[in-house]
C-alpha atoms as a PDB file:
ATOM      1  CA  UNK A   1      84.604 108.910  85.519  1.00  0.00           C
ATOM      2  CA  UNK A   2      84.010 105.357  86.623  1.00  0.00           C
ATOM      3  CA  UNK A   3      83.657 102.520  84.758  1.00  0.00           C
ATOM      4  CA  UNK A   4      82.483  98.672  85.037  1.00  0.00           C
ATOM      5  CA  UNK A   5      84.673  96.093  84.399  1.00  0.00           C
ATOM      6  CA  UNK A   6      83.997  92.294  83.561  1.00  0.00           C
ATOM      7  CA  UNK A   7      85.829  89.807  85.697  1.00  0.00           C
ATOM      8  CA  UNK A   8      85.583  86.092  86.353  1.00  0.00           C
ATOM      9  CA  UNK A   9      84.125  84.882  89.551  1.00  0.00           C
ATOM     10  CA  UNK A  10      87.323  83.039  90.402  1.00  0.00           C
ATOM     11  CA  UNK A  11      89.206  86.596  90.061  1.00  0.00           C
ATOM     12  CA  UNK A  12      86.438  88.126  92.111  1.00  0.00           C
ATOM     13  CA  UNK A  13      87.038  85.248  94.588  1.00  0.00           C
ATOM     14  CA  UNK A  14      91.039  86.248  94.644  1.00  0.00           C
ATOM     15  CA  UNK A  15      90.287  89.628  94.860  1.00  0.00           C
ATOM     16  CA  UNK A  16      87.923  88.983  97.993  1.00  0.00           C
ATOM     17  CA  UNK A  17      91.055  87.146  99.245  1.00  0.00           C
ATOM     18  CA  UNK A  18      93.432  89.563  99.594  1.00  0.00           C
ATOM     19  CA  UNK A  19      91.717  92.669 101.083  1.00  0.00           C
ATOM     20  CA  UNK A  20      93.398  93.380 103.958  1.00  0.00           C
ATOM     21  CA  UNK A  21      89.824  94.352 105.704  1.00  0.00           C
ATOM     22  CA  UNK A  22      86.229  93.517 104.844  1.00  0.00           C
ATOM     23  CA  UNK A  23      85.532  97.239 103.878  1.00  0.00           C
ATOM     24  CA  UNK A  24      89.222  97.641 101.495  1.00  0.00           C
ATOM     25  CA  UNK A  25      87.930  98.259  97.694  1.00  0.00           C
ATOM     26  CA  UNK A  26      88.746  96.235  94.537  1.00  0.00           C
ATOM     27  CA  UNK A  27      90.108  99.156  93.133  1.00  0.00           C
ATOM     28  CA  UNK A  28      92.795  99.905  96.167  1.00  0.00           C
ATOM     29  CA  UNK A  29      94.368  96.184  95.809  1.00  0.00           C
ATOM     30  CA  UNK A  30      94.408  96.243  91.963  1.00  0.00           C
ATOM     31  CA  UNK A  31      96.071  99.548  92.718  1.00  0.00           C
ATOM     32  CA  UNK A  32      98.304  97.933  95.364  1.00  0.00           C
ATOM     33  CA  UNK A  33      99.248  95.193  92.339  1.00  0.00           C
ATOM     34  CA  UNK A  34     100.000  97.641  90.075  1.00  0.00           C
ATOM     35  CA  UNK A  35     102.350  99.672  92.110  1.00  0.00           C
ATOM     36  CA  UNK A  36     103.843  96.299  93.228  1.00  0.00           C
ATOM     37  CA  UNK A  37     104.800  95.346  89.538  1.00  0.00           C
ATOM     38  CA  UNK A  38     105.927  98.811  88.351  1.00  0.00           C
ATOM     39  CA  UNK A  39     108.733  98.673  90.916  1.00  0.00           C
ATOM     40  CA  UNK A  40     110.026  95.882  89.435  1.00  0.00           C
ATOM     41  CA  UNK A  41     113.193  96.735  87.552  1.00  0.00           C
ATOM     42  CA  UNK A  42     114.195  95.909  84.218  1.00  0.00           C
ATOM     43  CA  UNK A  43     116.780  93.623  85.124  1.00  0.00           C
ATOM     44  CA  UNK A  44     114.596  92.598  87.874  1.00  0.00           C
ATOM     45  CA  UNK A  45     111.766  91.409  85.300  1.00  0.00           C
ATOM     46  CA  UNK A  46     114.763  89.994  83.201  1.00  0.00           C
ATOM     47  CA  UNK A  47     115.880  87.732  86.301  1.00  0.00           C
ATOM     48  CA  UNK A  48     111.973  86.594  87.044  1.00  0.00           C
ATOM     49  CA  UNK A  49     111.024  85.452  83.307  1.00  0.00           C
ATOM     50  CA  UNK A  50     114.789  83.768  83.320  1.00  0.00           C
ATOM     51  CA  UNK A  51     113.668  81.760  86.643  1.00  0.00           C
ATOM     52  CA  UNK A  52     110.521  80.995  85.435  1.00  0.00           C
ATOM     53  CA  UNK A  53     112.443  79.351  81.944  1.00  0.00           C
ATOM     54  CA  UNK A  54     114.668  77.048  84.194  1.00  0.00           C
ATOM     55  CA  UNK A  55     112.070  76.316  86.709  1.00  0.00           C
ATOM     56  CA  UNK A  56     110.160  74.882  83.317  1.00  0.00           C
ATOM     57  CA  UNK A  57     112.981  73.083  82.055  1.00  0.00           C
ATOM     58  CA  UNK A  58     113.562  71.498  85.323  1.00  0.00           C
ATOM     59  CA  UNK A  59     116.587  72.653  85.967  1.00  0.00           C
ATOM     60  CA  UNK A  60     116.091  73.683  89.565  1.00  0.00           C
ATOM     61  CA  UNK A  61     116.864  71.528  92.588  1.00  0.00           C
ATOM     62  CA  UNK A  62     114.233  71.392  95.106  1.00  0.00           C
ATOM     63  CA  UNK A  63     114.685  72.306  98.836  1.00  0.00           C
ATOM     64  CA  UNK A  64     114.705  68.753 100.180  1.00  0.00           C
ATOM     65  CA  UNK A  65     117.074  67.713  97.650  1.00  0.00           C
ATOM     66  CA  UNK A  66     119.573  70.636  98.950  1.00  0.00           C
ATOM     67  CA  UNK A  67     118.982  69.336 102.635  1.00  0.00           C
ATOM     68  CA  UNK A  68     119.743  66.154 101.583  1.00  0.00           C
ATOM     69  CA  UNK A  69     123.125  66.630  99.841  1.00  0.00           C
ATOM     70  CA  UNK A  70     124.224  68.647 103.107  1.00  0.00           C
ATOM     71  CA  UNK A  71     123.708  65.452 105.707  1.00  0.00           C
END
């Protein structure tokens, strides 16, 4: 059974994006994403959220500033 769905236009726009060919269908990359984040472990999901805390926080150190401190 199909089904309509609404999305915004900039989600249609990053949709259009990421199809690997002009005839690849919404549905097979939202399928692609799906299968993408259900490999994800739990500890692997865990570790992402955790990153995403201290990148917030600012307690990251940049690229450059690694380079840097290596000269």
């Amino acid at each position: 059974m199909e089904t309509t769905i609404q999305i915004s236009k900039e989600l249609l726009n990053k949709l259009a994006e990421m199809k690997m060919h002009e005839k690849e269908s919404y549905e097979s990359i939202i399928w692609d994403l799906i299968e993408d984040r259900l490999e994800f472990s739990g500890e692997t999901k865990r570790n992402i959220a955790n990153s995403e805390i201290e990148i917030m926080a600012g307690k990251t150190i940049s690229l450059d500033t690694i380079k840097k401190k290596m000269r």
